[in-house]
Protein backbone atom coordinates (compact mmCIF):
# COMPACT_ATOMS: atom_id res chain seq x y z
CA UNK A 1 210.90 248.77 -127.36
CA UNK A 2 212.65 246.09 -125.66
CA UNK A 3 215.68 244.44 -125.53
CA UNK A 4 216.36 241.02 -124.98
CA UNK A 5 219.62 238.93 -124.14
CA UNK A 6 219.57 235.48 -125.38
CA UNK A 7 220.38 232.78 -122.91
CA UNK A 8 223.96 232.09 -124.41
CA UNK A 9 224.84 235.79 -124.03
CA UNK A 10 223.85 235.86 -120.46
CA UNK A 11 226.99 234.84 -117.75
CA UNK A 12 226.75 231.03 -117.01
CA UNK A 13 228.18 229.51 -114.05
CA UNK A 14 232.09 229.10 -114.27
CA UNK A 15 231.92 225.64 -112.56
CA UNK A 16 228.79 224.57 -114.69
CA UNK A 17 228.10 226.29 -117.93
CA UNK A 18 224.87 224.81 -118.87
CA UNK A 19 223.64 227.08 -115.57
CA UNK A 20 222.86 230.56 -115.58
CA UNK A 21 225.24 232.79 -113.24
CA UNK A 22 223.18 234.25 -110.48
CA UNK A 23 225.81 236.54 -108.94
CA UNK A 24 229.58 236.90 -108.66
CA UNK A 25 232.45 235.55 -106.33
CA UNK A 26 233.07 238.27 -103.67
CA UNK A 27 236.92 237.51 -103.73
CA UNK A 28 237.24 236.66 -107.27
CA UNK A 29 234.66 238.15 -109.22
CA UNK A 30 233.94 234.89 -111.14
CA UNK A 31 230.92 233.87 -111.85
CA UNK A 32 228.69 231.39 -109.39
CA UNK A 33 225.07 229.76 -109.54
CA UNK A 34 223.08 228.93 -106.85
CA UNK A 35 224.54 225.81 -106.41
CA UNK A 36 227.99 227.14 -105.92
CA UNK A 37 227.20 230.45 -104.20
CA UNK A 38 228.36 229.46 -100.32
CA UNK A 39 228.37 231.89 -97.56
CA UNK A 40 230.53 231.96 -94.22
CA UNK A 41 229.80 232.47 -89.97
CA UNK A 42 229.58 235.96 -89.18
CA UNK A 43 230.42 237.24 -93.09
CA UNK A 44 227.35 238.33 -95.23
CA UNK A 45 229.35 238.41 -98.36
CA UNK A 46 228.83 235.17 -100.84
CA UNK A 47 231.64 232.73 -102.21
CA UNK A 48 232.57 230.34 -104.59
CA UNK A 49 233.33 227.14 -103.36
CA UNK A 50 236.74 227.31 -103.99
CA UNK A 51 237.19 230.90 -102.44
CA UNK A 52 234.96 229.50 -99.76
CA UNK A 53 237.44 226.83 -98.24
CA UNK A 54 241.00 229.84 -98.68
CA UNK A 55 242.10 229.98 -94.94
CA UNK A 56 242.49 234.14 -96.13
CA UNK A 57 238.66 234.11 -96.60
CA UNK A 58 237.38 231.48 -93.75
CA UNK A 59 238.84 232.02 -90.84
CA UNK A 60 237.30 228.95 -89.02
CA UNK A 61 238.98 227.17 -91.67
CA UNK A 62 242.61 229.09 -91.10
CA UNK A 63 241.97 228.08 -87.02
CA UNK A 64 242.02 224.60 -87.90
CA UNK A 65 244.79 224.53 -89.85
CA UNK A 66 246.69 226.05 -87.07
CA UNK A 67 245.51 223.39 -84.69
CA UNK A 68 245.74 220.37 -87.27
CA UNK A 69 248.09 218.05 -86.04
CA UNK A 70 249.64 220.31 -82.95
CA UNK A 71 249.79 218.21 -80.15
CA UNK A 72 247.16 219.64 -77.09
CA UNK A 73 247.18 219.24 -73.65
CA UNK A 74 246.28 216.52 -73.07
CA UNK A 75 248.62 214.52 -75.11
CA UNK A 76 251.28 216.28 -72.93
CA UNK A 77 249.50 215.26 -70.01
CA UNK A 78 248.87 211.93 -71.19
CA UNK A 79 253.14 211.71 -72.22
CA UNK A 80 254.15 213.15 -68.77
CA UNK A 81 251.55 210.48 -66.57
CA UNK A 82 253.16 207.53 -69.28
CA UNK A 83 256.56 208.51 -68.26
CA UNK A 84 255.86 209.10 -64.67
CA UNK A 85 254.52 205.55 -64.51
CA UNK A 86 257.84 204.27 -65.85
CA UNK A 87 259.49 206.02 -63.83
CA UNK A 88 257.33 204.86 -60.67
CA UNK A 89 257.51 201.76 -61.28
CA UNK A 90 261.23 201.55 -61.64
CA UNK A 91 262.30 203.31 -58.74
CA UNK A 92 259.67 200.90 -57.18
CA UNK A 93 261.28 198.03 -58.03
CA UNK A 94 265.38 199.47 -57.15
CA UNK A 95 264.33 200.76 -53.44
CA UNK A 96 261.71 197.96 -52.12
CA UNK A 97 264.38 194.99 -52.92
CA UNK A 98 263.32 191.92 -54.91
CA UNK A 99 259.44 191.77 -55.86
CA UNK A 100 256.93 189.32 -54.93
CA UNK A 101 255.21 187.77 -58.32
CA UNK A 102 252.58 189.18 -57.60
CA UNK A 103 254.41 192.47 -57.24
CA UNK A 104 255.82 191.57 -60.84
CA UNK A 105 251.88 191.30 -62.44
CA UNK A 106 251.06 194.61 -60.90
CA UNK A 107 254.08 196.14 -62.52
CA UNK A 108 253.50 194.29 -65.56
CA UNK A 109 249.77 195.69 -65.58
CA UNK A 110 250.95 198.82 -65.62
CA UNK A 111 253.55 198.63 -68.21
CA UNK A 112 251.46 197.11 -70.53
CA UNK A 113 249.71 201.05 -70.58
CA UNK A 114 252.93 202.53 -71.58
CA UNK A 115 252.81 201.46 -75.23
CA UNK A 116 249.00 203.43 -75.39
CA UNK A 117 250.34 206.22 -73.82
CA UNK A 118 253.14 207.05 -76.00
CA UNK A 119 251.28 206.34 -79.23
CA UNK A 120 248.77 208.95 -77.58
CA UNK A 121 251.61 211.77 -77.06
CA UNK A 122 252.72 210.94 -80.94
CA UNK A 123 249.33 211.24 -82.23
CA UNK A 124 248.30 207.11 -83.69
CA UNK A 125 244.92 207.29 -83.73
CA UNK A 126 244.34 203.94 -82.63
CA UNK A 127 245.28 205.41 -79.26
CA UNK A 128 242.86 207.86 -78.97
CA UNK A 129 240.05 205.19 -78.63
CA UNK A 130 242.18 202.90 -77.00
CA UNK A 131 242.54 205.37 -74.32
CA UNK A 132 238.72 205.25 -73.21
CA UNK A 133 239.01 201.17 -72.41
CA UNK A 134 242.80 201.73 -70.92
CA UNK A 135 241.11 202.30 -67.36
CA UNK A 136 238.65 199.56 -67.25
CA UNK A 137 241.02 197.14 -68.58
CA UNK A 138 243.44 197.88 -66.10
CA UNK A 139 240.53 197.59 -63.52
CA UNK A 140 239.99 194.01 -65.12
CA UNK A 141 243.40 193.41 -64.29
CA UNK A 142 243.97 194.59 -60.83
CA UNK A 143 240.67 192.63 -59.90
CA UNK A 144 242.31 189.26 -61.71
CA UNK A 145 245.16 189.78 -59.48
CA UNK A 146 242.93 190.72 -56.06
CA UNK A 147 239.14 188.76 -56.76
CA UNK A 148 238.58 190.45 -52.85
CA UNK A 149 239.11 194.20 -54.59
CA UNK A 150 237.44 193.84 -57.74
CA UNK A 151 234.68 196.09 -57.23
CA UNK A 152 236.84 198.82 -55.58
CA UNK A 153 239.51 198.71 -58.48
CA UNK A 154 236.19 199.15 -60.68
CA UNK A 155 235.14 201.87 -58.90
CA UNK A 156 238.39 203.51 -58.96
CA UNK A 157 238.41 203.41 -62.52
CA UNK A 158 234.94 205.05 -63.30
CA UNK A 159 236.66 208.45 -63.49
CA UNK A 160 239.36 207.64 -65.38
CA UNK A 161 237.11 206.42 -67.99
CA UNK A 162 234.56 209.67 -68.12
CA UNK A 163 238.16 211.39 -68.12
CA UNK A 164 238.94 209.22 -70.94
CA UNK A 165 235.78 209.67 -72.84
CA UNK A 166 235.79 213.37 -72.73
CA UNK A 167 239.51 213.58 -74.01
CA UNK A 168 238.47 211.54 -76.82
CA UNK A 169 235.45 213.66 -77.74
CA UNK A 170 237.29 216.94 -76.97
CA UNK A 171 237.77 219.21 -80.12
CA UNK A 172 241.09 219.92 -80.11
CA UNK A 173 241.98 216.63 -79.20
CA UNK A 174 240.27 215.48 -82.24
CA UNK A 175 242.61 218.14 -84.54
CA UNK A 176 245.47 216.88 -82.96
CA UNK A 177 244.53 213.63 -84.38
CA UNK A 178 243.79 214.97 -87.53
CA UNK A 179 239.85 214.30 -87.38
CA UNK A 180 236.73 215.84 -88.96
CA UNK A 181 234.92 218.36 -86.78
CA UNK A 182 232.41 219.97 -87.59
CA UNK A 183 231.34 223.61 -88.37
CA UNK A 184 229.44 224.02 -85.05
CA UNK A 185 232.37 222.06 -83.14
CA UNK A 186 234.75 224.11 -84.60
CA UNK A 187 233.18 227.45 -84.50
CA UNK A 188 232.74 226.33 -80.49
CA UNK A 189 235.90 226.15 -80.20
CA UNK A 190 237.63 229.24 -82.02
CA UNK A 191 234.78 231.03 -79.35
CA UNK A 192 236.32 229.79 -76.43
CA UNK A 193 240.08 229.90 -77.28
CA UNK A 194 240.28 232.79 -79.74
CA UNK A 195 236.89 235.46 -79.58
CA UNK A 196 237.44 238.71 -77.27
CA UNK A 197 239.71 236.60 -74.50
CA UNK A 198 240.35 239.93 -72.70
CA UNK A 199 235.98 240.22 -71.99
CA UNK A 200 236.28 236.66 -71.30
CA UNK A 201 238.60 237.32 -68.68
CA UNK A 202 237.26 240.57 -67.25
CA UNK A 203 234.44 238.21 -65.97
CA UNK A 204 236.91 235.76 -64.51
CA UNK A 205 238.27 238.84 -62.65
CA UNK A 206 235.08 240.19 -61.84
CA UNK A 207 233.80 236.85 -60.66
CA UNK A 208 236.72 236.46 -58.56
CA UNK A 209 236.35 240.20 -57.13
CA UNK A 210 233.73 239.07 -55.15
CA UNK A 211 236.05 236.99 -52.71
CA UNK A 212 239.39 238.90 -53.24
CA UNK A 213 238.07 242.64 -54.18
CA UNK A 214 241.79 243.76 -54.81
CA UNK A 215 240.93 242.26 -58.41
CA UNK A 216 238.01 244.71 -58.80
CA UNK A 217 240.26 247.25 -60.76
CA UNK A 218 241.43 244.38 -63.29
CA UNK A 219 237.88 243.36 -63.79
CA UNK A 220 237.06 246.86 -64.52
CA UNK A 221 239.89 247.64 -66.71
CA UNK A 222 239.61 244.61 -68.51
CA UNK A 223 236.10 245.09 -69.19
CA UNK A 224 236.36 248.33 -71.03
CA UNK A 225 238.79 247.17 -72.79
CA UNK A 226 236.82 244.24 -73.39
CA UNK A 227 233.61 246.19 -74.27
CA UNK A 228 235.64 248.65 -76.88
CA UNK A 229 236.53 245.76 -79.21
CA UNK A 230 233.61 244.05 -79.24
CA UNK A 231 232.71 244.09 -82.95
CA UNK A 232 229.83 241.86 -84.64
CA UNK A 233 230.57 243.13 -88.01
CA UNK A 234 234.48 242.27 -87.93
CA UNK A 235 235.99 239.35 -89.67
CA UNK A 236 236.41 237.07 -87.74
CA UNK A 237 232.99 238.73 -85.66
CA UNK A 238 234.45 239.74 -81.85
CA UNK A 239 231.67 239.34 -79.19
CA UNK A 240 231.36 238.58 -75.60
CA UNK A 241 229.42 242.25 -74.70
CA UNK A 242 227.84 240.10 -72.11
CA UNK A 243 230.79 238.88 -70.30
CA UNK A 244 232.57 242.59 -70.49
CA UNK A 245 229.60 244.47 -69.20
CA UNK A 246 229.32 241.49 -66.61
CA UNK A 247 232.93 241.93 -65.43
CA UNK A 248 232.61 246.01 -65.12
CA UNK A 249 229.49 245.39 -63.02
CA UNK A 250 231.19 242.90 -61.13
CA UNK A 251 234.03 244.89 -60.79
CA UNK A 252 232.20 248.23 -59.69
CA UNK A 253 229.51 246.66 -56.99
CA UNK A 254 232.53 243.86 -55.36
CA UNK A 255 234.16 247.00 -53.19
CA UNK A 256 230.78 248.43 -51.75
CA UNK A 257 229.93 244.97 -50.82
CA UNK A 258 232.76 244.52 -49.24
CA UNK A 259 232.48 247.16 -46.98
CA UNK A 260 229.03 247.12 -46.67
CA UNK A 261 229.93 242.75 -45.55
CA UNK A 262 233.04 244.51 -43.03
CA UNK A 263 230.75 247.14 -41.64
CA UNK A 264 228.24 244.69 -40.90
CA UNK A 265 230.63 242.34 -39.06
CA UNK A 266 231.73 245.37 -37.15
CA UNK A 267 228.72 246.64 -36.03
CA UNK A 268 227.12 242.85 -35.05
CA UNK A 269 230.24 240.99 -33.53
CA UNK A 270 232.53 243.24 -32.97
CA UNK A 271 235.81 242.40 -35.46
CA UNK A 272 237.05 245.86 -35.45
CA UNK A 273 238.89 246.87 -32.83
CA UNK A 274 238.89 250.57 -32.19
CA UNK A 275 242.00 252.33 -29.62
């Protein structure tokens, strides 16, 4: 004997009720389809979408909050070159005695950047992709004012621009101007800035034990410590094992090389003076 539960006793969907429920919300317990069931980075546990996008439950999601709309670094850096350039060009112009006019275009040229820059440091988004054609325009500009130097001031300006371009694709520029990232971009990100720093730096350190060894303990003691919290299954997931185990190693073989380097010298040219 069998028993049978018609389709309008079963649990439907709580978002759509013509569906049948296929499972539950791990934070809420309500009941999801297919369609709404989501699942997160590094958590195995499934979601509805509304549970899905709580900062408490997606941390990728809380890390961009954090970041949305905080000004960076570079929109420091681009405020404190904007206001060194005023401040250039005005003690320019009170030491060096009346200008020549074409003194006064050069100026001008470079005043004309100041408005970019300081909607930059304030966050307009117009200046974020006005800031990629600010170096070749001032290029244009220079090379109006000297035809003889127009290549050169191009030239001169090719690495302002890839500068340029790479601010304005940068991540956490991009937050500060309160624009879509995505997923990937963002999960890139909370990796460099946020997973198992300590491992992270234990390689620095162990890296950097190979030209000044008296940074082999750091690298060592930073690695374990690195290594211990390492923790896939943690929410948020902590990783860099590779990076810990590579600053230990580091760490442990930069000494003997070092003395096996000194001994070396020693023995072949003589730097070792002995009484």
């Amino acid at each position: 004997m069998s028993l049978e539960v018609p389709p309008s006793a079963r649990p439907h969907c709580a978002v759509h009720p013509d569906v049948l429920a296929g499972g539950t919300c791990s934070r809420c317990g309500g009941f999801i389809c297919a369609d709404c069931a989501t699942s997160l980075l590094g958590d195995g546990r499934i979601y509805c979408v509304a549970c899905a996008k709580r900062p408490g439950v997606d941390y990728l999601e809380a890390f961009r909050q954090e970041y949305w709309g905080r000004r960076d670094s570079w929109a420091w850096t681009v405020g404190m070159l904007t206001l060194s350039l005023v401040l250039g060009v005005l003690y320019s112009a009170a030491s060096e005695g009346p200008p020549s006019r074409k003194e006064w275009l050069f100026s001008a040229l470079f005043l004309a950047t100041v408005p970019m820059g300081t909607a930059f440091f304030l966050g307009k988004p117009w200046a974020r992709h006005a800031l990629v054609a600010t170096p070749l325009v001032v290029a244009l500009g220079a090379g109006a004012l000297q035809p003889a130097l127009r290549f050169q001031h191009l030239l001169a300006a090719l690495p302002f621009t890839f500068v340029a371009v790479h601010i304005h694709r940068d991540v956490r520029c991009r937050l500060f101007f309160r624009r879509d990232v995505t997923p990937g971009a963002l999960a890139a990100l909370w990796n460099r800035l946020r997973n198992n720093p300590i491992a992270r730096q234990a390689f620095h350190f162990g890296f950097s034990s190979l030209f000044m060894p008296l940074l082999s303990p750091l690298a060592v003691v930073c690695g374990v410590v690195g290594l211990m919290r390492v923790n896939p299954q943690a929410h948020p997931p902590i990783g860099r094992r590779g990076q810990a185990i590579a600053g230990i190693v580091l760490g442990v073989v930069s000494p003997p090389l070092w003395l096996f380097a000194l001994n070396y010298l020693d023995q072949r040219f003589g730097l070792v003076w002995k009484d």
